[in-house]
N, C-alpha and C. Protein backbone atom coordinates (compact mmCIF):
# COMPACT_ATOMS: atom_id res chain seq x y z
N UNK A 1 6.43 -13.33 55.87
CA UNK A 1 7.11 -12.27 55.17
C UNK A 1 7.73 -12.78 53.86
N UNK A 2 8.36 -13.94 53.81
CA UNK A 2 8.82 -14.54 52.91
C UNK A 2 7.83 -14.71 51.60
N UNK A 3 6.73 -15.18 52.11
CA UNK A 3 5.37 -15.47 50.85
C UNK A 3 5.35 -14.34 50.31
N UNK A 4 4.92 -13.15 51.18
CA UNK A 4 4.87 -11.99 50.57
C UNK A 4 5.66 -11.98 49.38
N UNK A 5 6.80 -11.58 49.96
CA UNK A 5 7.68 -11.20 48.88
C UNK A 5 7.97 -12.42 47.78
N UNK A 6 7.86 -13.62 47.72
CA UNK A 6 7.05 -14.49 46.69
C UNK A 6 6.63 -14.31 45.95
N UNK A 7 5.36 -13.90 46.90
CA UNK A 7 4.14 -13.41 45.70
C UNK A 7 4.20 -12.05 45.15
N UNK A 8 4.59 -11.39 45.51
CA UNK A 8 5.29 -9.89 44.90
C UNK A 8 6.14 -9.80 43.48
N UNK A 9 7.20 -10.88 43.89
CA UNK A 9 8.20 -11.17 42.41
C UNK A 9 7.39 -11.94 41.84
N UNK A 10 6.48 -12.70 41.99
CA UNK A 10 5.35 -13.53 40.78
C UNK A 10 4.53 -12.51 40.13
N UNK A 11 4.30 -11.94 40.81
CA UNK A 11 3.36 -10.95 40.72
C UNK A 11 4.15 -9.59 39.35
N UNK A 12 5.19 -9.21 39.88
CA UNK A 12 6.04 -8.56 39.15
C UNK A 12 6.20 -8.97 37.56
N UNK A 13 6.87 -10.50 37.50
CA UNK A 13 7.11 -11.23 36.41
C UNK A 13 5.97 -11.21 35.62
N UNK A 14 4.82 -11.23 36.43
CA UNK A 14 3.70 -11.72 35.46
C UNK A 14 2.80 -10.02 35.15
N UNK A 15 3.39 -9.25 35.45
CA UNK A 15 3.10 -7.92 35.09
C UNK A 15 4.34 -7.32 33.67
N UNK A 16 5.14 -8.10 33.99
CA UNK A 16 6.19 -7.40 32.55
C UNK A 16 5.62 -8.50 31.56
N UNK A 17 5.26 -9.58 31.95
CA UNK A 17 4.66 -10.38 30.66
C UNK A 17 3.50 -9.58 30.27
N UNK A 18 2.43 -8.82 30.93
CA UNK A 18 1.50 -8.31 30.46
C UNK A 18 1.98 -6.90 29.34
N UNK A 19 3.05 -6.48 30.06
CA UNK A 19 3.58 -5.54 29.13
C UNK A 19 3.75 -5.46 27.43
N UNK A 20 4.87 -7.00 28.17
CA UNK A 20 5.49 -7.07 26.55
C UNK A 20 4.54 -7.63 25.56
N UNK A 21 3.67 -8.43 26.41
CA UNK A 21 2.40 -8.96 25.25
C UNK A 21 1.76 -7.55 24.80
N UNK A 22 1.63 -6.41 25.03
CA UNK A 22 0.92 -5.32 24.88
C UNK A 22 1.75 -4.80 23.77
N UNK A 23 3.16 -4.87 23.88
CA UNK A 23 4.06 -3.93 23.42
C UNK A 23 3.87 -4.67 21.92
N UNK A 24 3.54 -5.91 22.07
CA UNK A 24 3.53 -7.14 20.68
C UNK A 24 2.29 -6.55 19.72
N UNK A 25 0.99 -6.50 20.95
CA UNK A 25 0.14 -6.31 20.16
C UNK A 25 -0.24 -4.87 19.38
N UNK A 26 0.30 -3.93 20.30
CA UNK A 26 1.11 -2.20 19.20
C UNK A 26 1.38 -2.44 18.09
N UNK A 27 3.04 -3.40 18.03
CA UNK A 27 3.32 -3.74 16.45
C UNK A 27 2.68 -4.06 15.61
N UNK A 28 2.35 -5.57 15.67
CA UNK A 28 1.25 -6.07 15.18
C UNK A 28 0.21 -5.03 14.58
N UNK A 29 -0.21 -4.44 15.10
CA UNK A 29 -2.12 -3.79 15.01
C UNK A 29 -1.36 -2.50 13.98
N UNK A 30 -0.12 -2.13 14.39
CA UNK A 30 0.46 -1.65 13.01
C UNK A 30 0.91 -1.45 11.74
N UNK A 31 1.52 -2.81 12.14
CA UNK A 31 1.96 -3.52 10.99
C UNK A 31 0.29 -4.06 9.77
N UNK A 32 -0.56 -4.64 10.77
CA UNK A 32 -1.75 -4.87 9.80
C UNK A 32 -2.65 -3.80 9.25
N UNK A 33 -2.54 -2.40 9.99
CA UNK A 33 -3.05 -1.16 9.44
C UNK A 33 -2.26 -0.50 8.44
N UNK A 34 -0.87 -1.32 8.13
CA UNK A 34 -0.06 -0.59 6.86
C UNK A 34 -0.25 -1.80 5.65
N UNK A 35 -0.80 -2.90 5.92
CA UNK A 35 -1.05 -4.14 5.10
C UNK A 35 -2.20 -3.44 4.56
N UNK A 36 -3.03 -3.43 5.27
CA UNK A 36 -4.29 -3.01 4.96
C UNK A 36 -4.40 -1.80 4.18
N UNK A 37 -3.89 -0.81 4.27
CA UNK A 37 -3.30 0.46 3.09
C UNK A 37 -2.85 -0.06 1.92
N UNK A 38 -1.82 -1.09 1.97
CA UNK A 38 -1.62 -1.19 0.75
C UNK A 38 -2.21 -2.19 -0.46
N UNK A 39 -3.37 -2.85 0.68
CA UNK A 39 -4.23 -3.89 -0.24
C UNK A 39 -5.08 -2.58 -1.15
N UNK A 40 -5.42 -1.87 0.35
CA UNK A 40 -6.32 -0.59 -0.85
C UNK A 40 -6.22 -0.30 -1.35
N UNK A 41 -4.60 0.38 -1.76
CA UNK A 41 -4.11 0.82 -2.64
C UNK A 41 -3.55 0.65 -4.14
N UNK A 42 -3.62 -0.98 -3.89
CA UNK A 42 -3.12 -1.52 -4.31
C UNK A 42 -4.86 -1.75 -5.63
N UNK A 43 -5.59 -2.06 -4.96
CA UNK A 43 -6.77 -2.16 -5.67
C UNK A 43 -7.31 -0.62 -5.90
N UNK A 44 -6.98 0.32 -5.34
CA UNK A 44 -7.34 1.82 -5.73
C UNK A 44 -6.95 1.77 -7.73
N UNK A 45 -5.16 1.59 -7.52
CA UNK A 45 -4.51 1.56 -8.82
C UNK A 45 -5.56 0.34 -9.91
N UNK A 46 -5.76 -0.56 -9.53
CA UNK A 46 -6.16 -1.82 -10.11
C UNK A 46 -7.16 -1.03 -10.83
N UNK A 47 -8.16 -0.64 -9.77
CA UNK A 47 -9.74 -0.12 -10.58
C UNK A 47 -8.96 1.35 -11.37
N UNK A 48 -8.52 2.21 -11.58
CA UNK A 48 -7.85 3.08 -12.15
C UNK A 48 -7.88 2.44 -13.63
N UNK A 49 -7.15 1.44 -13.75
CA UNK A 49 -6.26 1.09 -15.02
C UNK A 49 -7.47 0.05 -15.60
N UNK A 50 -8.86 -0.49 -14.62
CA UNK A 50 -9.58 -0.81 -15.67
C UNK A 50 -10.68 0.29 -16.28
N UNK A 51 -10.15 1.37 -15.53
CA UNK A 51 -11.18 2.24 -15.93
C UNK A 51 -10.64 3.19 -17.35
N UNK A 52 -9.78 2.69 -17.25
CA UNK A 52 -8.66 4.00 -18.01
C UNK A 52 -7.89 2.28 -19.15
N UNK A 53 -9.23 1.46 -19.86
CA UNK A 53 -8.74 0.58 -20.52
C UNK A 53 -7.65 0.56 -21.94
N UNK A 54 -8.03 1.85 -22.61
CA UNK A 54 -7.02 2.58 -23.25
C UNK A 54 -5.74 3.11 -23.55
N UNK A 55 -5.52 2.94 -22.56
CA UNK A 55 -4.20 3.18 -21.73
C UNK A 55 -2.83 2.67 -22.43
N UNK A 56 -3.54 1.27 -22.92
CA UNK A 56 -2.16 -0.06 -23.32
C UNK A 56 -1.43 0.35 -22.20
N UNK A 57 0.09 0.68 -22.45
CA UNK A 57 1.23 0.45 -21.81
C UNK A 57 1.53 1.52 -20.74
N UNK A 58 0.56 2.69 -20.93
CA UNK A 58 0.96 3.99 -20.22
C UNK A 58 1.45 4.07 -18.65
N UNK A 59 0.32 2.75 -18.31
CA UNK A 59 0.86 2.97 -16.66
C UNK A 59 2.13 2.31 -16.28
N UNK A 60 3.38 1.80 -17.33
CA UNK A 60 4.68 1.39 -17.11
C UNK A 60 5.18 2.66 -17.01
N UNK A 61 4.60 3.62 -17.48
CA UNK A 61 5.27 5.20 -17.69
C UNK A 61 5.71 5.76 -16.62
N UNK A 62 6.36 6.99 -16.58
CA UNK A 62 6.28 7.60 -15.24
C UNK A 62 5.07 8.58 -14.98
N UNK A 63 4.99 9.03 -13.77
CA UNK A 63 3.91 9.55 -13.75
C UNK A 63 4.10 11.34 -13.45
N UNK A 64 2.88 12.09 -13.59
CA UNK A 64 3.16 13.00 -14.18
C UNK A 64 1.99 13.71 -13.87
N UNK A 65 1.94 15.16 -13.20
CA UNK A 65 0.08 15.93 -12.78
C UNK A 65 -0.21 16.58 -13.86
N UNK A 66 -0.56 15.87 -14.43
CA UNK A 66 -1.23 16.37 -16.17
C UNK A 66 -3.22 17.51 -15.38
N UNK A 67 -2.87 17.60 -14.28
CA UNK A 67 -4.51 18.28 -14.09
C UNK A 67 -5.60 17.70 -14.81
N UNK A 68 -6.07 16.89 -14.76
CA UNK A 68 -6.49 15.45 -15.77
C UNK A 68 -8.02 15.94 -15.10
N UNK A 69 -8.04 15.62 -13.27
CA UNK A 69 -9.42 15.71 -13.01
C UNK A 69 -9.73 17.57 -12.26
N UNK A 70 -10.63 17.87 -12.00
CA UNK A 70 -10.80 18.92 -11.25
C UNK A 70 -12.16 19.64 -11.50
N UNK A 71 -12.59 20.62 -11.18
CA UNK A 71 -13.64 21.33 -11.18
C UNK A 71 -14.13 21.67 -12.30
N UNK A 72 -12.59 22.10 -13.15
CA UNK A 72 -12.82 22.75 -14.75
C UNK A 72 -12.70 21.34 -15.80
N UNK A 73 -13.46 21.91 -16.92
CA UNK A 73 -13.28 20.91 -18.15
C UNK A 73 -12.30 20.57 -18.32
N UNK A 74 -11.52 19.76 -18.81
CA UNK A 74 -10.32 18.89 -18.63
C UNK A 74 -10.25 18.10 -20.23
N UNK A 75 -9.48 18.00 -20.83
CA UNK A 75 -9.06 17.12 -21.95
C UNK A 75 -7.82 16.35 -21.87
N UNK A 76 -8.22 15.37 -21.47
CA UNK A 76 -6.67 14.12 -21.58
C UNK A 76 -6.94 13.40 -22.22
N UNK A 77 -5.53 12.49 -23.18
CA UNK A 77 -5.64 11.42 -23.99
C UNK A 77 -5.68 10.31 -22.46
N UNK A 78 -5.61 9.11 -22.90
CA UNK A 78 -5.94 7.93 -22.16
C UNK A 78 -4.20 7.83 -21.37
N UNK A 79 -2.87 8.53 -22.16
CA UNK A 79 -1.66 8.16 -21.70
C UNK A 79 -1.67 8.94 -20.55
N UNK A 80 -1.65 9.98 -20.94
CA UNK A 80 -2.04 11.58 -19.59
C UNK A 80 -2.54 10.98 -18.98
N UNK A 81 -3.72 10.43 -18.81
CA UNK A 81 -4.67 9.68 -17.83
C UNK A 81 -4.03 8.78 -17.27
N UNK A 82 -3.31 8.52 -17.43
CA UNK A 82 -2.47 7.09 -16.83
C UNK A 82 -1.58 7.61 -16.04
N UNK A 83 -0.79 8.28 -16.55
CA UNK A 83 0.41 9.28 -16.16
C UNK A 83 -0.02 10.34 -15.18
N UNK A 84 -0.97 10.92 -14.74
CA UNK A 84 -2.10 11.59 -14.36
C UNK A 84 -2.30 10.72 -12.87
N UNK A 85 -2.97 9.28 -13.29
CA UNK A 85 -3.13 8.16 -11.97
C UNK A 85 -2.43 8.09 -11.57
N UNK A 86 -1.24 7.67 -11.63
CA UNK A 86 -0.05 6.89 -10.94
C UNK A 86 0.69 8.59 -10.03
N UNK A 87 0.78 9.59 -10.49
CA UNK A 87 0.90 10.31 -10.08
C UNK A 87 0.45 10.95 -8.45
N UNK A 88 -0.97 10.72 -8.48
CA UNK A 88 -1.71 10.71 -7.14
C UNK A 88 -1.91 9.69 -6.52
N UNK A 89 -1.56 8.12 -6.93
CA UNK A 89 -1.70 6.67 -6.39
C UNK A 89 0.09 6.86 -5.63
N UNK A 90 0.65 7.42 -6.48
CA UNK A 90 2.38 7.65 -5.55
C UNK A 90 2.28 8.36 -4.44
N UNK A 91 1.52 9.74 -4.69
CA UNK A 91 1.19 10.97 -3.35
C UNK A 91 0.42 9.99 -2.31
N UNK A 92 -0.77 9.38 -2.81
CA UNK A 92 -1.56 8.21 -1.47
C UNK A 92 -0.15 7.54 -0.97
N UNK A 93 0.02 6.89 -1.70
CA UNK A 93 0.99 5.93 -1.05
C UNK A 93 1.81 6.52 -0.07
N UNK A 94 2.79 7.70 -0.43
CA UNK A 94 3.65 8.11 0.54
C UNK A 94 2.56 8.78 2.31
N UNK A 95 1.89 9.17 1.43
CA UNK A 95 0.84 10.07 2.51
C UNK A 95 0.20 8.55 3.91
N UNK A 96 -0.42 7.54 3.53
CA UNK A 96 -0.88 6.55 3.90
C UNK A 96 -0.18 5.76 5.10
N UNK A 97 0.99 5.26 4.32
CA UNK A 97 1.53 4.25 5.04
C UNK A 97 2.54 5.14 5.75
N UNK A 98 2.67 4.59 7.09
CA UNK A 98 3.25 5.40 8.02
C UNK A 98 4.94 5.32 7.81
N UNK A 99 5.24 6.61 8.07
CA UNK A 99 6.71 6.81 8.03
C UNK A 99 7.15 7.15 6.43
N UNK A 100 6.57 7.27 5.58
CA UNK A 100 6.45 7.57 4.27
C UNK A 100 7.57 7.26 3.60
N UNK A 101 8.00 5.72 4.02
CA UNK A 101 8.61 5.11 2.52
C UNK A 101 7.92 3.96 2.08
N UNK A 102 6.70 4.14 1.55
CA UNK A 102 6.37 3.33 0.68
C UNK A 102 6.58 3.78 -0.55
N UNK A 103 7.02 2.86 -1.51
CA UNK A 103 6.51 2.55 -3.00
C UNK A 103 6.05 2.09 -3.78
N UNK A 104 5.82 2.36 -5.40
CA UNK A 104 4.54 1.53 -5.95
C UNK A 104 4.77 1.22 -7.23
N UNK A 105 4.98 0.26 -7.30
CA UNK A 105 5.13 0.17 -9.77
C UNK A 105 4.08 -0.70 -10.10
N UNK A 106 4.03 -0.45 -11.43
CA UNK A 106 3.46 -0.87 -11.87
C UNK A 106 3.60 -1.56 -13.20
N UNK A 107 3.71 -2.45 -13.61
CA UNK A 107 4.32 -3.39 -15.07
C UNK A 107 3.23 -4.18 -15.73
N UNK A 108 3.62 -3.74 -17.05
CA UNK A 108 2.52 -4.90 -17.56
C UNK A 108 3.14 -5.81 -18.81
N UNK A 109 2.83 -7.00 -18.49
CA UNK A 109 3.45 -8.11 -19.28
C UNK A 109 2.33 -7.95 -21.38
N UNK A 110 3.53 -8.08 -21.13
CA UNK A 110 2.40 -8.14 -22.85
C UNK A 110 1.44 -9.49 -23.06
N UNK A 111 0.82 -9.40 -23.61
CA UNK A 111 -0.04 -10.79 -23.95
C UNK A 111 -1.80 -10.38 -23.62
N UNK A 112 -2.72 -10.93 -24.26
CA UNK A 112 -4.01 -11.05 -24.51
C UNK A 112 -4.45 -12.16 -23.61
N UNK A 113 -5.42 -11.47 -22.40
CA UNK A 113 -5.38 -9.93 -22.27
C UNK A 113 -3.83 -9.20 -21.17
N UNK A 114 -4.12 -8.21 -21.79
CA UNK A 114 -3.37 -7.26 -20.02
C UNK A 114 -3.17 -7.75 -19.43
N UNK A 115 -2.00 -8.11 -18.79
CA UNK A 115 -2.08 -7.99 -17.67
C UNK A 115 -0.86 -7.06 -16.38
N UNK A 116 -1.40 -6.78 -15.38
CA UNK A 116 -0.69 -6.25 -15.02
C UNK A 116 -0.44 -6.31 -13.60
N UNK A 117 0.71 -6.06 -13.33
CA UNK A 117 1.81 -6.36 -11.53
C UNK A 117 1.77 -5.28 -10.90
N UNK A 118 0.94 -4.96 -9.46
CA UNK A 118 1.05 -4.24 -8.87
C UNK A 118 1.71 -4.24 -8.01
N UNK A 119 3.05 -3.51 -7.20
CA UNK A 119 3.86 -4.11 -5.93
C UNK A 119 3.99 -2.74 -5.69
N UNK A 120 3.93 -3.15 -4.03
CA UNK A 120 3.97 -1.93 -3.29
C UNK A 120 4.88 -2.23 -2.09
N UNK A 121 5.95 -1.57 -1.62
CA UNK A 121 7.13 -1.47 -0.45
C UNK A 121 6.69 -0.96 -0.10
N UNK A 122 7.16 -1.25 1.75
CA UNK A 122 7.27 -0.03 2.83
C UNK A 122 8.33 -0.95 3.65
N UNK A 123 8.53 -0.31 4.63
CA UNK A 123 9.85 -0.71 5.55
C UNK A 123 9.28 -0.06 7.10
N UNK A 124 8.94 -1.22 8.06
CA UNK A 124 8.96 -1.63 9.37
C UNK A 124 9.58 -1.72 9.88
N UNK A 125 9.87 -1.80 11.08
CA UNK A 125 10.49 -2.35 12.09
C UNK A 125 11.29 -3.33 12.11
N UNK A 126 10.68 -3.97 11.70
CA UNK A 126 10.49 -5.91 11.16
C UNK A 126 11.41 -6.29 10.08
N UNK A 127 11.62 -5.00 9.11
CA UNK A 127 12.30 -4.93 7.66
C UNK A 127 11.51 -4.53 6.24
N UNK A 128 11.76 -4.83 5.21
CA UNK A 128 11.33 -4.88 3.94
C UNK A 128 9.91 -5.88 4.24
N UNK A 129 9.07 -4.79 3.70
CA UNK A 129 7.67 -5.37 3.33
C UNK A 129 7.34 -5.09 2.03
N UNK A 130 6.41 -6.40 0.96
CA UNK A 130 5.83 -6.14 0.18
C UNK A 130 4.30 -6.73 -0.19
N UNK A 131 4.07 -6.10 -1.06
CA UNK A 131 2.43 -6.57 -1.69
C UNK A 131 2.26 -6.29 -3.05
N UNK A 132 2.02 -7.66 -3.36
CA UNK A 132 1.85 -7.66 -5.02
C UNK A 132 0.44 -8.23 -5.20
N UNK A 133 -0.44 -7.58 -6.22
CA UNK A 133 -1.20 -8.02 -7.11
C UNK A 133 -1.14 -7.77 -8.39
N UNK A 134 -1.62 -9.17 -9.26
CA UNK A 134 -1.79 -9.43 -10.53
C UNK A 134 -3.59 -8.72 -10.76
N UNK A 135 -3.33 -8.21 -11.69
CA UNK A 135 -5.12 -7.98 -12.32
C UNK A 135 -5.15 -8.44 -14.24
N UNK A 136 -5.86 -8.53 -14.75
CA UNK A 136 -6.21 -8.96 -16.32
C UNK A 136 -6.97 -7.95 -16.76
N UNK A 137 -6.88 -7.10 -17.55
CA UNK A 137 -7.79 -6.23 -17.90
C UNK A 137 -7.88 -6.94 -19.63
N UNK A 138 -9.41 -6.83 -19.99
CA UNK A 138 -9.43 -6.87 -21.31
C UNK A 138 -9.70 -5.67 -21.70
N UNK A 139 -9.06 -5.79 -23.24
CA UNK A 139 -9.31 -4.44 -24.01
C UNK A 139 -10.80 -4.04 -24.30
N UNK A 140 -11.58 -5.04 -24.00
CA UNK A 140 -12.68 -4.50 -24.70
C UNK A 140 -13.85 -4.15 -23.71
């Protein structure tokens, strides 16, 4: 009777370890599906601003739904266009990463060529998270 119940509380212990390893790997598999959003996103903006090379300084700007893309003909300067991006790269962002406080800037250092700092927040469980990338765009 004694073994029994032995092996019962072993048995027990080694069932809440299966738990909490489970409960670990939830976070985790979360935490890397909001990493993973913001690498995208992070390179969503990147290809944006080499596409939109014109731009110079615009994407330090704030951003702004200039109706830039859509069904109908559309006329934007390259700043609108910028102002335009960052606008719907802010809506992804909040929409994406879970619990919707992420944020996103964007800065660009002066000097030949471009370049520019992408960083993106959100806030876990865990605390303050970030992700930064550098990109170089040339003007030409």
């Amino acid at each position: 009777m004694v073994e029994m119940l032995v092996a019962l509380v072993v048995l027990a212990v080694g069932m809440l370890g299966v738990a909490s390893l489970f409960g670990i790997s939830l976070h985790s598999g979360s935490s890397a599906i909001a990493r993973m959003q913001a690498v995208n996103l992070a390179a969503d903006i990147a290809d944006r601003i080499r596409a939109n090379r014109r731009a110079a300084g615009a994407y330090n700007g704030a951003a702004a739904d200039n109706h830039c893309v859509g069904a109908a003909a559309v006329s934007c300067s390259a700043a609108q266009m910028a102002a335009d991006d960052l606008y719907w790269w802010q809506r992804q962002l909040s929409q994406a990463i879970v619990g919707g406080t992420a944020t996103g800037t964007v800065t660009e250092v002066d000097g030949t060529p471009a370049t520019y700092t992408i960083r993106i927040t959100w806030t876990e469980k865990s605390g303050q998270q970030l992700y930064q990338m550098q990109i170089q765009v040339p003007t030409s």
